[in-house]
C-alpha atoms as a PDB file:
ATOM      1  CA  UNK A   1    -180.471  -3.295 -92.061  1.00  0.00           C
ATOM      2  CA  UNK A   2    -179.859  -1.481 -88.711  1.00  0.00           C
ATOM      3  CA  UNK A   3    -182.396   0.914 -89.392  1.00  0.00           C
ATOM      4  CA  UNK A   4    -184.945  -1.255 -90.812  1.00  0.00           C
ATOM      5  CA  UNK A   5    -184.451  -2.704 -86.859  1.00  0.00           C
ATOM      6  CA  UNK A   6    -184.542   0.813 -85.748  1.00  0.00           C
ATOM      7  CA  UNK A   7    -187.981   1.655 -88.086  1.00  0.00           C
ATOM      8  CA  UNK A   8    -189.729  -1.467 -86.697  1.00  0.00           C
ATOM      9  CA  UNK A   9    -188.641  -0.968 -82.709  1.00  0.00           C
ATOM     10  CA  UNK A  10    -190.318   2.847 -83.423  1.00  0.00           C
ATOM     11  CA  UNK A  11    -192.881   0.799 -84.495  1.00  0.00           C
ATOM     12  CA  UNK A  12    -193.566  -1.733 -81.565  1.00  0.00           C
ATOM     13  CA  UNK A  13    -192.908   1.077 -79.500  1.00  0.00           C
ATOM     14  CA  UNK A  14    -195.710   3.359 -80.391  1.00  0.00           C
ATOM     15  CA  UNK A  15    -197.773   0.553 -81.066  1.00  0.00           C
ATOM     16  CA  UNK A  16    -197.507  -0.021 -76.940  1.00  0.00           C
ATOM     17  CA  UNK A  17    -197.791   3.243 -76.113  1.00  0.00           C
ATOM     18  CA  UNK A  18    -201.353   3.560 -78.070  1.00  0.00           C
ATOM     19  CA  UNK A  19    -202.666  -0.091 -77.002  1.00  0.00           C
ATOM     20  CA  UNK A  20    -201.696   1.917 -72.986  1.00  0.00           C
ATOM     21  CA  UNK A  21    -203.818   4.910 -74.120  1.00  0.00           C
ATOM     22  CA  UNK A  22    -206.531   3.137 -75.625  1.00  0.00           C
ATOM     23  CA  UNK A  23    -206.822   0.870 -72.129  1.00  0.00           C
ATOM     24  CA  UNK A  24    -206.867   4.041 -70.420  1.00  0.00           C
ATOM     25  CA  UNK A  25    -209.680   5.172 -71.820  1.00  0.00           C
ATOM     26  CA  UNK A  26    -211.498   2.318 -71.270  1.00  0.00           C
ATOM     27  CA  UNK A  27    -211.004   3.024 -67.688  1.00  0.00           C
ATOM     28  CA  UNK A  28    -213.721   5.162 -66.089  1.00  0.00           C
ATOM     29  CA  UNK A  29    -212.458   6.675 -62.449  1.00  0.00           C
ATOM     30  CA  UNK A  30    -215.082   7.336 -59.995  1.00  0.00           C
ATOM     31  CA  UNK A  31    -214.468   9.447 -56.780  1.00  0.00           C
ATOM     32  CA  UNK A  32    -216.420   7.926 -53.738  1.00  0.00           C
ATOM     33  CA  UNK A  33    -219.344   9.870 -52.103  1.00  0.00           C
ATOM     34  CA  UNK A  34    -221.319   8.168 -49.679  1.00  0.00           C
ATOM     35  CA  UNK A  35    -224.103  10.285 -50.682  1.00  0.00           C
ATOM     36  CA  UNK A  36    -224.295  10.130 -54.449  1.00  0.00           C
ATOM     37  CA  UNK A  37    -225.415   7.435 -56.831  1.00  0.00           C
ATOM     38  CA  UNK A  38    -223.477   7.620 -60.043  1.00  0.00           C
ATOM     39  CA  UNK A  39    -224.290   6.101 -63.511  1.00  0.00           C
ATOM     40  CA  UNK A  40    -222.427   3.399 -64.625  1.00  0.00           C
ATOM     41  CA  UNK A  41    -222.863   2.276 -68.336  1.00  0.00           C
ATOM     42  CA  UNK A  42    -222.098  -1.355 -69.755  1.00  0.00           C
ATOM     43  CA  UNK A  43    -222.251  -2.372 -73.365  1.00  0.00           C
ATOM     44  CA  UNK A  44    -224.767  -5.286 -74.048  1.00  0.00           C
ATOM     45  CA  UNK A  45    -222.849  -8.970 -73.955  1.00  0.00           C
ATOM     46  CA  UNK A  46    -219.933  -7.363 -72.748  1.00  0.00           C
ATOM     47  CA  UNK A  47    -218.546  -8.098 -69.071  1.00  0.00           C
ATOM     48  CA  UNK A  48    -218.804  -4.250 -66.701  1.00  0.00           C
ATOM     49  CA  UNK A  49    -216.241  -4.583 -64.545  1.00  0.00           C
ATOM     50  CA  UNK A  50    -216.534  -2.230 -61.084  1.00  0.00           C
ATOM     51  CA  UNK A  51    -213.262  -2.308 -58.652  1.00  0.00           C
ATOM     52  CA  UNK A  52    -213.445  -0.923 -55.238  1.00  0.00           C
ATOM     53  CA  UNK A  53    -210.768  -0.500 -52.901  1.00  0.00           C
ATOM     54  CA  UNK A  54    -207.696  -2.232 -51.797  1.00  0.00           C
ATOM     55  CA  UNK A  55    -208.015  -4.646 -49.120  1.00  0.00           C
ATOM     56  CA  UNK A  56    -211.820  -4.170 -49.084  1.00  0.00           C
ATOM     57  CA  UNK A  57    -214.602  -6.878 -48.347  1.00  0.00           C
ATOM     58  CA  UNK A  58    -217.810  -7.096 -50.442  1.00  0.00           C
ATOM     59  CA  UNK A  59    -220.775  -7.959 -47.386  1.00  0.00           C
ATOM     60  CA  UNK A  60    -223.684  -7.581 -49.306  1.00  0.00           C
ATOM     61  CA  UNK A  61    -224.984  -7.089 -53.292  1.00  0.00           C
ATOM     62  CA  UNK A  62    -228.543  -5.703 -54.230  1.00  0.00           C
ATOM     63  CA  UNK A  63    -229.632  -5.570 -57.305  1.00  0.00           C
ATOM     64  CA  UNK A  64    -233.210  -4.740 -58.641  1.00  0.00           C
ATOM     65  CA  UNK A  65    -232.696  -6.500 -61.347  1.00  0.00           C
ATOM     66  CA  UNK A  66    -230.959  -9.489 -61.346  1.00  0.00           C
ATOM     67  CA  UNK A  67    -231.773 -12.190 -63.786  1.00  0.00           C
ATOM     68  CA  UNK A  68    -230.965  -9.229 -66.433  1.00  0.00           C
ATOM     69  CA  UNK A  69    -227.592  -8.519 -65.299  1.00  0.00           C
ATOM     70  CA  UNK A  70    -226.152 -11.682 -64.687  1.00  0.00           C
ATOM     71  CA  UNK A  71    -227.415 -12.177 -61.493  1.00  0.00           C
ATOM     72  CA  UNK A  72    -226.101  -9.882 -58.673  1.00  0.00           C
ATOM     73  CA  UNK A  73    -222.838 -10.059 -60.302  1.00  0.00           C
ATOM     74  CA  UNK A  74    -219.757 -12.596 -59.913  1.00  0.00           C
ATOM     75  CA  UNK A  75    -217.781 -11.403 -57.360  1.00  0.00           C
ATOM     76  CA  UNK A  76    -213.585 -11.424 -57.347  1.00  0.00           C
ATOM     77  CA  UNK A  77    -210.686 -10.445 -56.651  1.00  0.00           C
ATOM     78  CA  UNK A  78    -207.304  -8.453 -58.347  1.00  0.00           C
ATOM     79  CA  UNK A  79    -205.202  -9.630 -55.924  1.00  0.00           C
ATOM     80  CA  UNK A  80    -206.659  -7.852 -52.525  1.00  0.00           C
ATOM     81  CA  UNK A  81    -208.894  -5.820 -54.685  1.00  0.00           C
ATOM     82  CA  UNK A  82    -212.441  -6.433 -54.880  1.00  0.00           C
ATOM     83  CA  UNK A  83    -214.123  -6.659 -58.510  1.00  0.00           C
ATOM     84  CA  UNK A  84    -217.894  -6.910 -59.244  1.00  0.00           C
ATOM     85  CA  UNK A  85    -218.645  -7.965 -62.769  1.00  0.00           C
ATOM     86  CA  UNK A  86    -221.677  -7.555 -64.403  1.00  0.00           C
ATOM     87  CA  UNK A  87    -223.035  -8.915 -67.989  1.00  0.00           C
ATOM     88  CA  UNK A  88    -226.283  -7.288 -69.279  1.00  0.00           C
ATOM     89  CA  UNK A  89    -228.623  -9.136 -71.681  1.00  0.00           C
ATOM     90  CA  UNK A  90    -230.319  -6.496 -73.439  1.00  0.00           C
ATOM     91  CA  UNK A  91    -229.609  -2.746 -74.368  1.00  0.00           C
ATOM     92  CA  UNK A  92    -231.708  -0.231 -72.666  1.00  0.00           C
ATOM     93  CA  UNK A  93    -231.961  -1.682 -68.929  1.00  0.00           C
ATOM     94  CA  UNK A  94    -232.059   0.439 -66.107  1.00  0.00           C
ATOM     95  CA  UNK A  95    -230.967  -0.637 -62.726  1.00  0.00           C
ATOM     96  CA  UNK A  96    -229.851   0.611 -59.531  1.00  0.00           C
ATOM     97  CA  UNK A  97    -227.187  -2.116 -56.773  1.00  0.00           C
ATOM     98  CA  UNK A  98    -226.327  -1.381 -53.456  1.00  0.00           C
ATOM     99  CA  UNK A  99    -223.346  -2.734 -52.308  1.00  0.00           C
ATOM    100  CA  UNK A 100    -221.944  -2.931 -48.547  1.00  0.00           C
ATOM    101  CA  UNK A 101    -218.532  -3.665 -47.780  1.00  0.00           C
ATOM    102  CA  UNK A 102    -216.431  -4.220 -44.221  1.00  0.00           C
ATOM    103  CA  UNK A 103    -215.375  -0.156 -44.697  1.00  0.00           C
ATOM    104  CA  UNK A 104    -218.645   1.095 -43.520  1.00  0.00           C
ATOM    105  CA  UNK A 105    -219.217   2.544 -47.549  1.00  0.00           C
ATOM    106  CA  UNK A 106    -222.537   2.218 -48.879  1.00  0.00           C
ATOM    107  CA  UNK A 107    -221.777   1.868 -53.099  1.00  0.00           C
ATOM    108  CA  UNK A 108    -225.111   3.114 -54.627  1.00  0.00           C
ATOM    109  CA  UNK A 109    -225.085   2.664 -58.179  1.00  0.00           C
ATOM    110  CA  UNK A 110    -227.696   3.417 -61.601  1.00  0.00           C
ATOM    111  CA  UNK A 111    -226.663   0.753 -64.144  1.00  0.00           C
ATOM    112  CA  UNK A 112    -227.418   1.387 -67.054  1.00  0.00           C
ATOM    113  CA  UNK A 113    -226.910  -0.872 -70.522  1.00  0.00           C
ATOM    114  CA  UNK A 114    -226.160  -0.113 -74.015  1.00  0.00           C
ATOM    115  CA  UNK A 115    -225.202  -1.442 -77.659  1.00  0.00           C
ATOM    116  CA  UNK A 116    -221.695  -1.726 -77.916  1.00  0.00           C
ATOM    117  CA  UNK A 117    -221.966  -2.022 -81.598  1.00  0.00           C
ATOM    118  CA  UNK A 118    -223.339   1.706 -81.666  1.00  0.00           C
ATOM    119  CA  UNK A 119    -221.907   3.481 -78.508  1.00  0.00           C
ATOM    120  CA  UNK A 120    -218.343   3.511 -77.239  1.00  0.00           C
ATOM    121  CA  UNK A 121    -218.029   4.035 -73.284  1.00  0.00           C
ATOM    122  CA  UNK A 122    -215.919   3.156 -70.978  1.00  0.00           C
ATOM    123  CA  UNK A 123    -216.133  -1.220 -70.045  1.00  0.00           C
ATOM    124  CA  UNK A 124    -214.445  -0.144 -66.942  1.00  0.00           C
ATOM    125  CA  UNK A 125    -214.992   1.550 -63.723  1.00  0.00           C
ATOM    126  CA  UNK A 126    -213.154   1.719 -60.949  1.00  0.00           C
ATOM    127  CA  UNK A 127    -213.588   3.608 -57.454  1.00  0.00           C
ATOM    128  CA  UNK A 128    -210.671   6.373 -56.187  1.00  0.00           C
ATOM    129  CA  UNK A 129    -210.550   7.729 -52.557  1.00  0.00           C
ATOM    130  CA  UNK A 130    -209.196  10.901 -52.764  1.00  0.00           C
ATOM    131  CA  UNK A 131    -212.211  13.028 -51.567  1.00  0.00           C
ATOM    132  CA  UNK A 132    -212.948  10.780 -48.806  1.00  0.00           C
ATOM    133  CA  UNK A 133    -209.791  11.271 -47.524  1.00  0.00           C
ATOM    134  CA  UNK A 134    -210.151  15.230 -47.707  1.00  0.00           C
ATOM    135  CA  UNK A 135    -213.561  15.007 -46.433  1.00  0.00           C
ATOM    136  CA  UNK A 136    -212.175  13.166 -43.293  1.00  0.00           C
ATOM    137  CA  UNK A 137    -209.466  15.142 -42.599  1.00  0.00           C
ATOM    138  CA  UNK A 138    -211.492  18.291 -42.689  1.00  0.00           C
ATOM    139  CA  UNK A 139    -213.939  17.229 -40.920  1.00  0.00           C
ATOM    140  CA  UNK A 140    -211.168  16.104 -38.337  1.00  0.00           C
ATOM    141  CA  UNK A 141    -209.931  19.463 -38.531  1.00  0.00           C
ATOM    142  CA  UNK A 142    -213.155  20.724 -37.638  1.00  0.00           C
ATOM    143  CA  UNK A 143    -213.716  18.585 -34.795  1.00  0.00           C
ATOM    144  CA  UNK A 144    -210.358  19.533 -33.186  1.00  0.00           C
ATOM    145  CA  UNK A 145    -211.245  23.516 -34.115  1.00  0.00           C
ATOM    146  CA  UNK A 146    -214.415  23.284 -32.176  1.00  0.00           C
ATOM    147  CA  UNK A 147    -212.602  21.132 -28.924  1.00  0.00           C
ATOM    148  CA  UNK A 148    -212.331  23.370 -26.065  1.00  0.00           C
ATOM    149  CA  UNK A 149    -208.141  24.402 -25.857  1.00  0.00           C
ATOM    150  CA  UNK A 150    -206.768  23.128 -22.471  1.00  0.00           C
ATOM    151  CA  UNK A 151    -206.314  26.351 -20.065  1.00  0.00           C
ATOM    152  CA  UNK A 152    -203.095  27.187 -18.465  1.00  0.00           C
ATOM    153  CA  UNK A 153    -203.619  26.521 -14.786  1.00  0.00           C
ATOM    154  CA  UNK A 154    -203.363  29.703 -13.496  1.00  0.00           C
ATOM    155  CA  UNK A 155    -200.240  29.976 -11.337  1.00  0.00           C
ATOM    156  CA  UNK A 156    -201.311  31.290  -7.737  1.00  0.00           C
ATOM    157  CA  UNK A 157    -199.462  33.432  -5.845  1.00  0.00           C
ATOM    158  CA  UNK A 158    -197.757  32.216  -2.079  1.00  0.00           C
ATOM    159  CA  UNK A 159    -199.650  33.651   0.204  1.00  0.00           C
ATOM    160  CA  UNK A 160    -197.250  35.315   2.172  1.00  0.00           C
ATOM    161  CA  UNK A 161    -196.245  37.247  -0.886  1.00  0.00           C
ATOM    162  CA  UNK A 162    -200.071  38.546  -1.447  1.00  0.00           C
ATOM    163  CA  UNK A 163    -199.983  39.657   1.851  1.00  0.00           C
ATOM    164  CA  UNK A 164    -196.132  41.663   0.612  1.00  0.00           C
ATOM    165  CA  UNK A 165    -198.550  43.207  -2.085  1.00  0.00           C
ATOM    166  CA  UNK A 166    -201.570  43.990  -0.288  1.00  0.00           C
ATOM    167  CA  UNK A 167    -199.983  45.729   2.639  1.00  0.00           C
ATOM    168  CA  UNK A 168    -197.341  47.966   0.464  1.00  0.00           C
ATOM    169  CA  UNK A 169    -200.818  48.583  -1.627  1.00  0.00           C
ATOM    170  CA  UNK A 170    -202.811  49.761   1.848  1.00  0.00           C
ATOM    171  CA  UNK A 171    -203.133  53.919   2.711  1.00  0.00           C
ATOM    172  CA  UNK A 172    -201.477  55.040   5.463  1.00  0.00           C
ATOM    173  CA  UNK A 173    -203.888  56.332   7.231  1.00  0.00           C
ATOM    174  CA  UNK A 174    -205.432  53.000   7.712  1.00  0.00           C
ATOM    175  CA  UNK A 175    -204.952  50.280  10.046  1.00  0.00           C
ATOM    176  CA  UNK A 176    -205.848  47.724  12.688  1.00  0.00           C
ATOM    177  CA  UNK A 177    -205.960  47.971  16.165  1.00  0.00           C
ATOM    178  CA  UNK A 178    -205.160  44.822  18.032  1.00  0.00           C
ATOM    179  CA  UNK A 179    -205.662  43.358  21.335  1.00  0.00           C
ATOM    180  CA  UNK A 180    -202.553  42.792  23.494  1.00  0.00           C
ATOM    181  CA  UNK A 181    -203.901  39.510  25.047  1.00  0.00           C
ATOM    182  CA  UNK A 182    -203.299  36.984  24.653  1.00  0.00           C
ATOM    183  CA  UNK A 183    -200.258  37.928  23.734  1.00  0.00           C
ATOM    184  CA  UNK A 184    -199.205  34.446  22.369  1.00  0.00           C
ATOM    185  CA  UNK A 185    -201.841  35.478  19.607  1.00  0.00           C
ATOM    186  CA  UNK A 186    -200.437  38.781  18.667  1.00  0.00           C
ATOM    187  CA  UNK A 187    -199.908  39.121  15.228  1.00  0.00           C
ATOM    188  CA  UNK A 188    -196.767  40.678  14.152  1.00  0.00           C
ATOM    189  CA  UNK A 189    -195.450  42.616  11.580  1.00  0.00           C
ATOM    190  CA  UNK A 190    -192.598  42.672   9.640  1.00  0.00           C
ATOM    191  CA  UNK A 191    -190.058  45.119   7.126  1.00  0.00           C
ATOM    192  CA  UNK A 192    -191.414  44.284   3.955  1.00  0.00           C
ATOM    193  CA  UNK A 193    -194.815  44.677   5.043  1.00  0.00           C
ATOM    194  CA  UNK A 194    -194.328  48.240   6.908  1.00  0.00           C
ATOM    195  CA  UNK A 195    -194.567  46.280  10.318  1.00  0.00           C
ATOM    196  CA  UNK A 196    -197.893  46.029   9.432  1.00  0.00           C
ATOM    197  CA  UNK A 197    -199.119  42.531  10.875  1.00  0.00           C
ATOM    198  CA  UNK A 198    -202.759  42.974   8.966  1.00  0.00           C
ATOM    199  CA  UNK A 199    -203.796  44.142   5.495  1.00  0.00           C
ATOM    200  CA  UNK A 200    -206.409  43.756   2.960  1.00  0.00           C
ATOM    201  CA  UNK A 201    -207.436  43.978  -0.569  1.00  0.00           C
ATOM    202  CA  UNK A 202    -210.608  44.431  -2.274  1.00  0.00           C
ATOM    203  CA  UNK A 203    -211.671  40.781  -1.708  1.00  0.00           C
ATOM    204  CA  UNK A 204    -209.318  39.312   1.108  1.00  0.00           C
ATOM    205  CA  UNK A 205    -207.975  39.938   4.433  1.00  0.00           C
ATOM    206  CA  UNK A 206    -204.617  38.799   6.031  1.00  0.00           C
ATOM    207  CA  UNK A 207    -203.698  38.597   9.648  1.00  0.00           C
ATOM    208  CA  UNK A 208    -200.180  37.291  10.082  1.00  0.00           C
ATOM    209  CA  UNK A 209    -199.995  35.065  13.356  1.00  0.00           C
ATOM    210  CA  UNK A 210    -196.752  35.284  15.314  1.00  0.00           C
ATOM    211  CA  UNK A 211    -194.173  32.329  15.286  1.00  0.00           C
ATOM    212  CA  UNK A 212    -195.164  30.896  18.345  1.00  0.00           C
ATOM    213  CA  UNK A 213    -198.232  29.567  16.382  1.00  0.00           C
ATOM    214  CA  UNK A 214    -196.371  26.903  14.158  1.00  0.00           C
ATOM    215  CA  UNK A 215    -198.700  23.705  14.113  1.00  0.00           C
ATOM    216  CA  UNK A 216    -202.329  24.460  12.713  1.00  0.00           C
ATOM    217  CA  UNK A 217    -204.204  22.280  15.594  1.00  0.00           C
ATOM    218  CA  UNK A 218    -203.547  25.083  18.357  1.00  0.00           C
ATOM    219  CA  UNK A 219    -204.954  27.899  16.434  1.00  0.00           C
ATOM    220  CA  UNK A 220    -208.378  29.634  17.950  1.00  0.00           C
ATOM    221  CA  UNK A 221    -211.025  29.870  15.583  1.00  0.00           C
ATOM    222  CA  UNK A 222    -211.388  32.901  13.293  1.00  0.00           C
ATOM    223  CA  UNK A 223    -214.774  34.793  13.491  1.00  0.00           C
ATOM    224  CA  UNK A 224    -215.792  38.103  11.792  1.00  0.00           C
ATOM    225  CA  UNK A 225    -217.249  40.681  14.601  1.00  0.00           C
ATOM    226  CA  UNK A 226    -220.686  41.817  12.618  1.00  0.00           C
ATOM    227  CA  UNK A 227    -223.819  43.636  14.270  1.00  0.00           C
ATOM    228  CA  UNK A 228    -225.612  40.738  15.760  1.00  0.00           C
ATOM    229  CA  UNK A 229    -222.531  38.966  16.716  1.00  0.00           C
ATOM    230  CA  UNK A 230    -219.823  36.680  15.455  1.00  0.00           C
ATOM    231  CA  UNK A 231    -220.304  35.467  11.983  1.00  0.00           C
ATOM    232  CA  UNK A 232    -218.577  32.511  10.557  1.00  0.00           C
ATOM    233  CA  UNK A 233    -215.622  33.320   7.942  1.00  0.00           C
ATOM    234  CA  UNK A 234    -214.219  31.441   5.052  1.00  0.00           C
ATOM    235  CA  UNK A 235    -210.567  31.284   5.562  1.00  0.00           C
ATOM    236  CA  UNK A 236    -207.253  29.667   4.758  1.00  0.00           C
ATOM    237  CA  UNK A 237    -204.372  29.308   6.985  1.00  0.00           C
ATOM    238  CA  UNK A 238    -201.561  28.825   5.702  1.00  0.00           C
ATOM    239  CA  UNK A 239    -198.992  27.044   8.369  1.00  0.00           C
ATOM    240  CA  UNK A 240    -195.422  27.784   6.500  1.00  0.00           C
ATOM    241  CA  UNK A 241    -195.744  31.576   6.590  1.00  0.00           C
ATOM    242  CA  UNK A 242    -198.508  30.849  10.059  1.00  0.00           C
ATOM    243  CA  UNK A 243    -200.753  33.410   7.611  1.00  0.00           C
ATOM    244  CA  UNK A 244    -204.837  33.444   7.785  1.00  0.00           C
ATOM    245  CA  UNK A 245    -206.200  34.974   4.329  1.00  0.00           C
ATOM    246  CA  UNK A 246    -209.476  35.366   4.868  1.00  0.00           C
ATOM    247  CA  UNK A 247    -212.278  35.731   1.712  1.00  0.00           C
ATOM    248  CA  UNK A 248    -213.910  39.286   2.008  1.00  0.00           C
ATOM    249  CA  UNK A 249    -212.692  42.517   4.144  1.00  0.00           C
ATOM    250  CA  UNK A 250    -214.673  42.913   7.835  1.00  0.00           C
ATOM    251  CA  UNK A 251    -214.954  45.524  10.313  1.00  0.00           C
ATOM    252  CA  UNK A 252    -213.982  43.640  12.678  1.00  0.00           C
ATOM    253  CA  UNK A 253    -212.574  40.267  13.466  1.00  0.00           C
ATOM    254  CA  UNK A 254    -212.153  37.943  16.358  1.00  0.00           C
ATOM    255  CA  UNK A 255    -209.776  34.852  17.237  1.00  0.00           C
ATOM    256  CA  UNK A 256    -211.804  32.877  19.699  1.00  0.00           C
ATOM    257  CA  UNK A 257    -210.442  29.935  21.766  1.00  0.00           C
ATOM    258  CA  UNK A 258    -212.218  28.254  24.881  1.00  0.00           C
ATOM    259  CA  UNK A 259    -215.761  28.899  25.833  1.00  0.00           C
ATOM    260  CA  UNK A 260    -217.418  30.609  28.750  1.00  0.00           C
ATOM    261  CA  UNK A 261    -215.925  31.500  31.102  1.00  0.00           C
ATOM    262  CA  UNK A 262    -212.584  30.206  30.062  1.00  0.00           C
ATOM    263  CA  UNK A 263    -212.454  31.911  26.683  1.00  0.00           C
ATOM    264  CA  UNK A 264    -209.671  33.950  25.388  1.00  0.00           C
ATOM    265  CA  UNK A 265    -210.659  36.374  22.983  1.00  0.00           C
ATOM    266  CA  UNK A 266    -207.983  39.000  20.228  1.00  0.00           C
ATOM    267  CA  UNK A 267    -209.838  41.429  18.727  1.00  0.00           C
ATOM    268  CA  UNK A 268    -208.594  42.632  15.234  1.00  0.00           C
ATOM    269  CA  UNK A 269    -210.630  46.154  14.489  1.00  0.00           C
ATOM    270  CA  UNK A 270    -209.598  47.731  11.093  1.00  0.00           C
ATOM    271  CA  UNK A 271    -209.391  51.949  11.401  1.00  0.00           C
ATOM    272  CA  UNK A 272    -208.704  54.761   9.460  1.00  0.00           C
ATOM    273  CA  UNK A 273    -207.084  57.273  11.964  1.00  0.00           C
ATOM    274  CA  UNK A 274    -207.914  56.808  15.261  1.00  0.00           C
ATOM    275  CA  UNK A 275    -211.947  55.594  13.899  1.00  0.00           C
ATOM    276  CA  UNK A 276    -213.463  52.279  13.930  1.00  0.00           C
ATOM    277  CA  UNK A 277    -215.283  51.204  10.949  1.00  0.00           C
ATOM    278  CA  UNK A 278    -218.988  50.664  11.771  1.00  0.00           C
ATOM    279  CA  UNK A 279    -219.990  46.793  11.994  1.00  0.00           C
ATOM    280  CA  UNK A 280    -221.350  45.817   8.840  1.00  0.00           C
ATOM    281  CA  UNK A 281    -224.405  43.323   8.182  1.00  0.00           C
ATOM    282  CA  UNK A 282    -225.418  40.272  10.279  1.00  0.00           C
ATOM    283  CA  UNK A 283    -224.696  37.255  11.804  1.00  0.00           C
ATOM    284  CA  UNK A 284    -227.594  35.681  10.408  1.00  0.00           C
ATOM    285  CA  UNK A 285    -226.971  33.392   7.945  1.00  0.00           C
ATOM    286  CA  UNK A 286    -229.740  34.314   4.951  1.00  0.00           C
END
């Protein structure tokens, strides 16, 4: 008796597991393209069932040819899941449907009908997502490949410590002669800079102003000495280390304060050995 039970739960149970396969196969997966139109077949009296995605909202059904297919199709729902069924009348039709939904997808589809009686395809069709998905996400991947990466902000050096660098870096043979008046303007040196009070680079000058020049507001004006007279300079002063670092490297500069006859003038001349350097240029602006 037991395994009579035993010979007919075998039974039930391989029973299930071919009614599962046989619904399987009546199950046609589809991956989504938004650029393809692929052929769906449905047998002749039969309902076609197409299901799209989860969650997703049929807008709008097109179909070329209607009255033969059961209108534009009966539209529900598996739970949150869209279905469209179709029911062709005859064997050999040929349609195409467009179908809209809320997920911005454009379903494209060739129907096309057939005898059941003499074909066996699948009665279902239903959409997967999976390329989608990769499409996206390499496309995202490509977007974010071709986004310019965010630059470091370059970290600039104090000034007083370019002005370290650039006087260590100077030959010793060259130097500036300076004014002594006014003497409040002086520049001084200091240690670390071989009491040199102005250097240069290849680009910039510095002139280090002496500590009686602490606020900004009482400092002359800063001129470049050329050929045909002073020339206006670009320039930063910077008040913590009372530093000017000025853009380029003169002959000759000038800090001017007053006019006529009341002006005080420092001249700053840059020498190698006991020579000036010639004036370069103009004070024309071009």
């Amino acid at each position: 008796m037991n395994f009579i039970k035993r010979a007919f739960a075998a039974t039930v149970i391989a029973a299930s597991v071919t009614a599962t396969a046989v619904a399987d196969q009546s199950t046609r997966i589809i991956q989504y393209h938004a650029f393809e139109q692929p052929t769906i077949y449905c047998a002749v009296g039969m309902m076609c069932e197409i299901t799209l995605a989860p969650d997703e909202r049929i807008l709008n059904i097109w179909n070329s040819q209607a009255q033969l297919w059961g209108a534009d199709g009966s539209v529900g729902k598996v739970g949150s899941t869209p279905v469209l069924a179709l029911k062709p009348e005859t064997a050999g039709l040929s349609a195409n449907v467009i179908v809209t939904t809320d997920r911005g997808r454009d379903y494209h589809l060739m129907l096309q009908s057939y005898n059941g009686q003499k074909e066996s395809r699948p009665l279902y069709t239903r959409f997967a997502y999976d390329d989608e998905a990769r499409m996206r996400d390499r496309q995202t991947a490509r977007v974010l490949a071709a986004a310019p990466k965010p630059q470091p902000k370059p970290t600039l050096m104090p000034i007083s410590v370019q002005m370290d660098a650039a006087c260590t870096k100077m030959p010793a043979d060259e130097f500036y002669g300076i004014d002594r008046k006014p003497a409040e303007w002086y520049p001084q040196g200091t240690r670390a800079r071989n009491q040199r009070a102005v250097c240069h680079t290849a680009d910039a000058t510095f002139i280090q102003m002496p500590v009686t020049t602490t606020v900004p507001t009482d400092l002359p004006t800063l001129v470049e000495d050329v050929a045909d007279g002073p020339r206006i300079v670009n320039y930063t002063y910077d008040a913590p280390s009372r530093i000017f670092r000025i853009d380029g490297v003169g002959a000759e500069y000038a800090l001017v304060s007053g006019t006529g006859k009341h002006a005080r003038r420092l001249r700053v001349q840059r020498r190698i050995g006991s020579t000036p350097i010639a004036r370069q240029g103009s004070g024309k602006r071009r």
